[in-house]
C-alpha atoms as a PDB file:
ATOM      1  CA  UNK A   1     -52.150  46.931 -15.491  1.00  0.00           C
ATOM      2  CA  UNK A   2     -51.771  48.126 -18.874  1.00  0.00           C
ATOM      3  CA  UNK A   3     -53.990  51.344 -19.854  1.00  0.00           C
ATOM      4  CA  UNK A   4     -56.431  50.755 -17.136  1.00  0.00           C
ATOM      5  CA  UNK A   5     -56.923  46.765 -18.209  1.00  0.00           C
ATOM      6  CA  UNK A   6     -54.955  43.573 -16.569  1.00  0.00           C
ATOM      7  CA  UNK A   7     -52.538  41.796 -19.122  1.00  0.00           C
ATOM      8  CA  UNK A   8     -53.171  38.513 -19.265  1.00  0.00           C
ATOM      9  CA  UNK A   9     -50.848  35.426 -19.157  1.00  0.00           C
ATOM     10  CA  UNK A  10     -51.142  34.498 -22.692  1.00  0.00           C
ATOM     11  CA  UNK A  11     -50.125  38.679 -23.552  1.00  0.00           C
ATOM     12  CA  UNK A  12     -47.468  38.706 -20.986  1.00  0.00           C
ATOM     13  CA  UNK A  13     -46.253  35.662 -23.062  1.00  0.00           C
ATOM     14  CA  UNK A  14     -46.652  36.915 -26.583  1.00  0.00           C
ATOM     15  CA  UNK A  15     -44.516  40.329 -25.455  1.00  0.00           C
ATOM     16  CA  UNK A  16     -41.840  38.102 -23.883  1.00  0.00           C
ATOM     17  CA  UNK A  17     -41.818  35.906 -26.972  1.00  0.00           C
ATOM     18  CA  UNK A  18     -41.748  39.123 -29.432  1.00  0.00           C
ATOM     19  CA  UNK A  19     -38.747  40.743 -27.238  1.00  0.00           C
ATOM     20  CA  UNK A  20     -36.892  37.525 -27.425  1.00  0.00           C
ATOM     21  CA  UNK A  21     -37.107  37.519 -31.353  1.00  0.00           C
ATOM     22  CA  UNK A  22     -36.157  41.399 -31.413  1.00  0.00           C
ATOM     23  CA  UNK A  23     -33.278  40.502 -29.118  1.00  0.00           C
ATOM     24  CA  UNK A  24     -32.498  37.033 -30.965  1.00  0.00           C
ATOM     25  CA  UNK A  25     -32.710  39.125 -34.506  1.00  0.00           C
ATOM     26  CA  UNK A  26     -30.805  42.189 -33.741  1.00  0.00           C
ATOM     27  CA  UNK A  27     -28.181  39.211 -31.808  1.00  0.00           C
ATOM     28  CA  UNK A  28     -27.860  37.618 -34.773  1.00  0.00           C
ATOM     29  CA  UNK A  29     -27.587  40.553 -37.188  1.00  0.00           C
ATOM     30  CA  UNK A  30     -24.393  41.422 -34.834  1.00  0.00           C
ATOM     31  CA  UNK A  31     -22.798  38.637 -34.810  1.00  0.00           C
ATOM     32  CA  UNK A  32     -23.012  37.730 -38.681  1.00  0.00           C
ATOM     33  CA  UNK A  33     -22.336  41.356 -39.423  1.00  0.00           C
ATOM     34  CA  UNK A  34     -24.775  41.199 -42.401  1.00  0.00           C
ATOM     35  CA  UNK A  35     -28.200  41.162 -43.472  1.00  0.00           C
ATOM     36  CA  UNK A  36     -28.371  37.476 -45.288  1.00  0.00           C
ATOM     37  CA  UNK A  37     -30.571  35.097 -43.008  1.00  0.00           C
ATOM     38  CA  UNK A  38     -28.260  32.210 -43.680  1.00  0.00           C
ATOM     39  CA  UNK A  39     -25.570  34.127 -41.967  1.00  0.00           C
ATOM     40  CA  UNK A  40     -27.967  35.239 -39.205  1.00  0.00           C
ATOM     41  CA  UNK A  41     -29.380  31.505 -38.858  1.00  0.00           C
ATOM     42  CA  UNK A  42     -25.794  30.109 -38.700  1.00  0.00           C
ATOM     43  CA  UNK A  43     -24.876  32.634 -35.729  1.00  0.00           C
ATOM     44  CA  UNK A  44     -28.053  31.026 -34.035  1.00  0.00           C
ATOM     45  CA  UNK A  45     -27.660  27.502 -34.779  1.00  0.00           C
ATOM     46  CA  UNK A  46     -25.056  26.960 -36.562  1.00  0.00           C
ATOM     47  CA  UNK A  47     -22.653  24.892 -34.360  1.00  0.00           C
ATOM     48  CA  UNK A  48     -22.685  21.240 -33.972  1.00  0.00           C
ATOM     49  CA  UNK A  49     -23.696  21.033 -30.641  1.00  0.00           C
ATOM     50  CA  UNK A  50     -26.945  23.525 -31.161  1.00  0.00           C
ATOM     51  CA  UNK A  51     -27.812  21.203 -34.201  1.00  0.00           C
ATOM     52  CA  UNK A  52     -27.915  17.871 -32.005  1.00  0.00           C
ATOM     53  CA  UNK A  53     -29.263  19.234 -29.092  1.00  0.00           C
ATOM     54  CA  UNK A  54     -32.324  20.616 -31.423  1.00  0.00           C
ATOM     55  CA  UNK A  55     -31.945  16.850 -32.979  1.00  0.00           C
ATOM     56  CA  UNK A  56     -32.821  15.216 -29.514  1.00  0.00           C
ATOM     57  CA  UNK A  57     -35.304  17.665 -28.297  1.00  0.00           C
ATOM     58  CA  UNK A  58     -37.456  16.557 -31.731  1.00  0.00           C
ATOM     59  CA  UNK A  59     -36.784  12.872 -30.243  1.00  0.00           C
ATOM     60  CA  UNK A  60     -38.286  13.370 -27.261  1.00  0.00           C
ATOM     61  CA  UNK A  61     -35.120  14.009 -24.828  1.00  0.00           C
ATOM     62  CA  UNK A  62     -36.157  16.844 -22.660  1.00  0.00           C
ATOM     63  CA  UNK A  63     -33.994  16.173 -19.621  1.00  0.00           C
ATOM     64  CA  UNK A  64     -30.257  17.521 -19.034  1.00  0.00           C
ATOM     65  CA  UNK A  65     -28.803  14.246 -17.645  1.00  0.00           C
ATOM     66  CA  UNK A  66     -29.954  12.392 -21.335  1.00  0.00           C
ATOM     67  CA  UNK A  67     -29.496  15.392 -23.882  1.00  0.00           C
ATOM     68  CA  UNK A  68     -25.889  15.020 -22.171  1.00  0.00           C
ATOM     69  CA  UNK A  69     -25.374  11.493 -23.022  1.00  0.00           C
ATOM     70  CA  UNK A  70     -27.397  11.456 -26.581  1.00  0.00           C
ATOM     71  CA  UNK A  71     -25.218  14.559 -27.830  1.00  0.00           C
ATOM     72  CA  UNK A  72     -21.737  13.268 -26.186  1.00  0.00           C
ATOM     73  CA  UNK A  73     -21.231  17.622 -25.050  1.00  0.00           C
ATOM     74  CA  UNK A  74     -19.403  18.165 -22.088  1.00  0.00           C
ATOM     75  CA  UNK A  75     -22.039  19.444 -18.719  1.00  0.00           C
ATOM     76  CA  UNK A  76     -20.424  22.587 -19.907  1.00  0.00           C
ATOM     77  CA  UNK A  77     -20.983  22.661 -23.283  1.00  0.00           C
ATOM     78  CA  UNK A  78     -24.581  21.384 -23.179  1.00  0.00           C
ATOM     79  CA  UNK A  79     -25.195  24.250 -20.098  1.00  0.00           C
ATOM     80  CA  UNK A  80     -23.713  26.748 -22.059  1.00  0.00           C
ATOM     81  CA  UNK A  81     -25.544  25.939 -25.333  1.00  0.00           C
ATOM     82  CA  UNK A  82     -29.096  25.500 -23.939  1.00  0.00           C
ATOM     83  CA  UNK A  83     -28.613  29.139 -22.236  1.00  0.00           C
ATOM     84  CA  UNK A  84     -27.515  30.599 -25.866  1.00  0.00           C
ATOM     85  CA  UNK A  85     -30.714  28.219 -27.130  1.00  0.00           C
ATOM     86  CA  UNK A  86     -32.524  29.820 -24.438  1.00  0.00           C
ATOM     87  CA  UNK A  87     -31.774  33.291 -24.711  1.00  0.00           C
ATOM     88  CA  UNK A  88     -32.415  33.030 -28.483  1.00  0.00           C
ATOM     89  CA  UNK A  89     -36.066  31.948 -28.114  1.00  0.00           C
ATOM     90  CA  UNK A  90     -35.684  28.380 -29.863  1.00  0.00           C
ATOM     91  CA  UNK A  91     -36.097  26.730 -26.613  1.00  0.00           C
ATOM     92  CA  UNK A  92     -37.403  27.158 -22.645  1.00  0.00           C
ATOM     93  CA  UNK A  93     -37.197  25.274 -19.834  1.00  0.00           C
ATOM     94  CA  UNK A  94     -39.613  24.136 -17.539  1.00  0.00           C
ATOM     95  CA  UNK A  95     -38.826  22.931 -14.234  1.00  0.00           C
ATOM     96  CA  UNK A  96     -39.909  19.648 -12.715  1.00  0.00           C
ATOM     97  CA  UNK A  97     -38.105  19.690  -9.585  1.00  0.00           C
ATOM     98  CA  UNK A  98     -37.466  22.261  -6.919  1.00  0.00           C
ATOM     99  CA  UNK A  99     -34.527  20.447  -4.646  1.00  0.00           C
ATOM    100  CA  UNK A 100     -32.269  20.178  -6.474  1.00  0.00           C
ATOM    101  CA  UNK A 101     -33.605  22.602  -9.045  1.00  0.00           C
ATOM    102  CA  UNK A 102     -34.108  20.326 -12.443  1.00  0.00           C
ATOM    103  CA  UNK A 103     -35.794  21.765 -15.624  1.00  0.00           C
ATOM    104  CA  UNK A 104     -36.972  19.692 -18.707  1.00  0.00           C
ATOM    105  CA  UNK A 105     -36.334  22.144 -22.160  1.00  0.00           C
ATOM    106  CA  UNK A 106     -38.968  22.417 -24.332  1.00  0.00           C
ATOM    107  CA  UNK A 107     -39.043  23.803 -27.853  1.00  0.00           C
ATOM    108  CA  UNK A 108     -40.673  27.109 -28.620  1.00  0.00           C
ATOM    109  CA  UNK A 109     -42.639  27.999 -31.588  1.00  0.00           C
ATOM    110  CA  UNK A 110     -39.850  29.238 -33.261  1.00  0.00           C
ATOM    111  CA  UNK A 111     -37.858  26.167 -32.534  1.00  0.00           C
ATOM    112  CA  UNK A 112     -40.639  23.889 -33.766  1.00  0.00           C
ATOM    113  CA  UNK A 113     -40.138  25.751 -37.054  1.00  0.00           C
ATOM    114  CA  UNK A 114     -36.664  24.685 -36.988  1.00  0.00           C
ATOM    115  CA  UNK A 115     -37.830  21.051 -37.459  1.00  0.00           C
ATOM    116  CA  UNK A 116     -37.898  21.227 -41.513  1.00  0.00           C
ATOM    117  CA  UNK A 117     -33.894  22.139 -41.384  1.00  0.00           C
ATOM    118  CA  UNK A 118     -33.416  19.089 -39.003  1.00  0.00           C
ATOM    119  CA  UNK A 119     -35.319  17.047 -41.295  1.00  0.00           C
ATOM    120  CA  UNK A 120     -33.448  18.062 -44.188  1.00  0.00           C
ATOM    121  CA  UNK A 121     -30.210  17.285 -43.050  1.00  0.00           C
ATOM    122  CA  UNK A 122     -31.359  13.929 -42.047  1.00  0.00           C
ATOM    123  CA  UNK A 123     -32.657  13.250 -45.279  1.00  0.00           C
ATOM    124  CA  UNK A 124     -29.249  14.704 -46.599  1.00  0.00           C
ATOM    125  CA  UNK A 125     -27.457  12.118 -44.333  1.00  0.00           C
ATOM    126  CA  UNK A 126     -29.097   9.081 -45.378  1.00  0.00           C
ATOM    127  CA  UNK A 127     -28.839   9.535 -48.978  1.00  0.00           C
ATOM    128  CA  UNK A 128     -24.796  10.865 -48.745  1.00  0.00           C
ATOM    129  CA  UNK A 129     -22.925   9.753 -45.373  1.00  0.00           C
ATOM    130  CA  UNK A 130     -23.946   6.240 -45.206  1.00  0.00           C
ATOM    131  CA  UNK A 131     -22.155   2.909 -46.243  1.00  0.00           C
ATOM    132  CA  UNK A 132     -24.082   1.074 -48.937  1.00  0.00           C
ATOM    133  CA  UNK A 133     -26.200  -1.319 -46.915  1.00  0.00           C
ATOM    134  CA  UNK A 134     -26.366   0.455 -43.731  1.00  0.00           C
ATOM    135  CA  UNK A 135     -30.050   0.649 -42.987  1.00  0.00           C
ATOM    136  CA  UNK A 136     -32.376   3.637 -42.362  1.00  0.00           C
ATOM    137  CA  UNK A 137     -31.406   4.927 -39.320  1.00  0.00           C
ATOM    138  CA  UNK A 138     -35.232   6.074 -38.334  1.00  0.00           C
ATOM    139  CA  UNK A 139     -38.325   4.976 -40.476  1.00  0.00           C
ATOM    140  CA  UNK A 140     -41.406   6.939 -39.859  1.00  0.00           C
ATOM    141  CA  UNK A 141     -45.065   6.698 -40.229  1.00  0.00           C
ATOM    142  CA  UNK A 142     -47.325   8.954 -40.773  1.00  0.00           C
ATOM    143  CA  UNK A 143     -49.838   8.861 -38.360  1.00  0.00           C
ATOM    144  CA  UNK A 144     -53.082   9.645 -40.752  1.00  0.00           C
ATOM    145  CA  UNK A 145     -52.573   7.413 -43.316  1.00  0.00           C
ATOM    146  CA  UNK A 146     -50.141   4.736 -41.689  1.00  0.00           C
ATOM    147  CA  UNK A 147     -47.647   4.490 -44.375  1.00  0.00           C
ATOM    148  CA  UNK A 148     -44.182   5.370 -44.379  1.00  0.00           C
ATOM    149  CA  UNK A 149     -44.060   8.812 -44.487  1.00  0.00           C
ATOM    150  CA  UNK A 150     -40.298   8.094 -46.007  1.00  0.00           C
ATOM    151  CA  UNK A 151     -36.993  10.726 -46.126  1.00  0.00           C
ATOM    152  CA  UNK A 152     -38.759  13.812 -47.485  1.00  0.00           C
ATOM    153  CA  UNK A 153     -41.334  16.648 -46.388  1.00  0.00           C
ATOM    154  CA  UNK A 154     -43.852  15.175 -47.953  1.00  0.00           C
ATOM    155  CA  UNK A 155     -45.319  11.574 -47.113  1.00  0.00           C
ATOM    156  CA  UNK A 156     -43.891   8.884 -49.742  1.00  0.00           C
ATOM    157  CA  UNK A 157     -47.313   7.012 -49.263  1.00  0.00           C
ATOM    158  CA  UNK A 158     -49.945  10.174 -49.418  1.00  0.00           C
ATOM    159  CA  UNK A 159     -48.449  12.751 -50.434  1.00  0.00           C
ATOM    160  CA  UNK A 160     -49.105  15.016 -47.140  1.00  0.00           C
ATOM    161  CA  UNK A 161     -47.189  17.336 -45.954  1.00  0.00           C
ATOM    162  CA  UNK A 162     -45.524  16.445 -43.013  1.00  0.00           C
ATOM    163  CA  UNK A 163     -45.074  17.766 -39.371  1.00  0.00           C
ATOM    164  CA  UNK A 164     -42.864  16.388 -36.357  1.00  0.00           C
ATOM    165  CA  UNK A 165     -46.305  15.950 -34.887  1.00  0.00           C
ATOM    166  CA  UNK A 166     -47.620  13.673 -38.117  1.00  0.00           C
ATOM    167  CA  UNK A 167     -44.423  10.876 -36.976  1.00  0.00           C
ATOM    168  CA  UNK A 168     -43.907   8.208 -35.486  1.00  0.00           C
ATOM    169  CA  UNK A 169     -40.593   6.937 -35.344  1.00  0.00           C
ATOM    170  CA  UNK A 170     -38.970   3.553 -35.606  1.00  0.00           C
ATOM    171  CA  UNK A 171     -35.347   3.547 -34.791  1.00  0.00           C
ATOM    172  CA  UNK A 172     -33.525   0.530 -36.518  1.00  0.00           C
ATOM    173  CA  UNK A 173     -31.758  -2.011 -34.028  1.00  0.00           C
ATOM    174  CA  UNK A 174     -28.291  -0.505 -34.875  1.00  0.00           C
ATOM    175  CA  UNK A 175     -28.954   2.883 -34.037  1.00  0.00           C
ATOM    176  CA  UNK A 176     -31.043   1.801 -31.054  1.00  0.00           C
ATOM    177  CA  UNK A 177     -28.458  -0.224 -29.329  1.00  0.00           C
ATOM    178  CA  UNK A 178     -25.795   3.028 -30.593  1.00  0.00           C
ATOM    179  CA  UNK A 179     -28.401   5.457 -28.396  1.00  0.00           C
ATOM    180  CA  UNK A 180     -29.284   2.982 -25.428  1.00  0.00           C
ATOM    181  CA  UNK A 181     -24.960   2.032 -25.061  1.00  0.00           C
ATOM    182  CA  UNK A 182     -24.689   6.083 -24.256  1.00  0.00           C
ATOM    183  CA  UNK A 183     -27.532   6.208 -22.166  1.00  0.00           C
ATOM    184  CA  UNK A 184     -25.856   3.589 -19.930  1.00  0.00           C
ATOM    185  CA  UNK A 185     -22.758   4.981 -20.314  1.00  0.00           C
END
């Protein structure tokens, strides 16, 4: 109870949510030693494996076993870096076993707001760390209008802003075959 009223689930939620993001700022502030939010963001997210873990949850890969194999981490790496993920509030998990216990992660709000930065540096990669000819390595459309939505934040065909939710993704053959030869693996 809480001043004579019950809490409900969706205020029990939004404390635990603000207490991770006081905990998740004042970790950050620590460990970059200064107030610039690059500095704090990097100390968050700013190692490879956070960035392609955060990569496949946006791609739909929810479930240990395949975030290992997509990423290419270690079972210890990937364990230890979806507890910092965790802990920091970007991501949760939700089980969807009980023997043996198995959890599916799931971004958070403040993870989905990390999309834009993911989407940057993929537009960053496929205009700088490609061979000429290579294809696109994931064409999107956006789901109101149809079109391609292109590299960018907005959609190249029109003009809307764009959201994870907006996409549908393509992958091209090469990357496809890449991403189903570690999934056998």
């Amino acid at each position: 109870m809480l001043n004579g009223r019950h809490e409900t689930a969706a205020f029990r939620r939004i404390c635990v949510l603000n207490t991770r993001i006081e905990t998740t700022v004042k970790e950050s502030s620590k460990l970059s030693g200064t107030l610039c939010p690059v500095s704090r963001s990097q100390a968050i997210v700013g190692d490879r494996w956070s960035l392609v873990i955060m990569r496949e949850l946006f791609m739909g890969n929810r479930r240990f076993d395949s975030l290992m194999a997509q990423t290419q981490a270690t079972p210890q790496m990937l364990a230890t870096r979806l507890k910092k993920l965790e802990k920091s509030g970007m991501i949760r998990r939700k089980p969807y076993m009980v023997r043996p216990p198995r959890y599916e992660y799931h971004c958070t709000e403040m993870g989905q707001a990390f999309y834009p930065i993911i989407r940057a540096l993929r537009e960053w990669g496929e205009n700088w760390c490609k061979s000429k000819g290579e294809p696109i390595t994931v064409r999107y459309t956006h789901k109101s209008c149809e079109g391609n939505a292109g590299l960018g934040a907005v959609c190249e065909t029109c003009g809307e802003l764009l959201t994870r939710a907006d996409l549908i993704p393509k992958l091209s053959a090469p990357y496809a075959s890449e991403r189903a030869a570690r999934e056998a693996a």
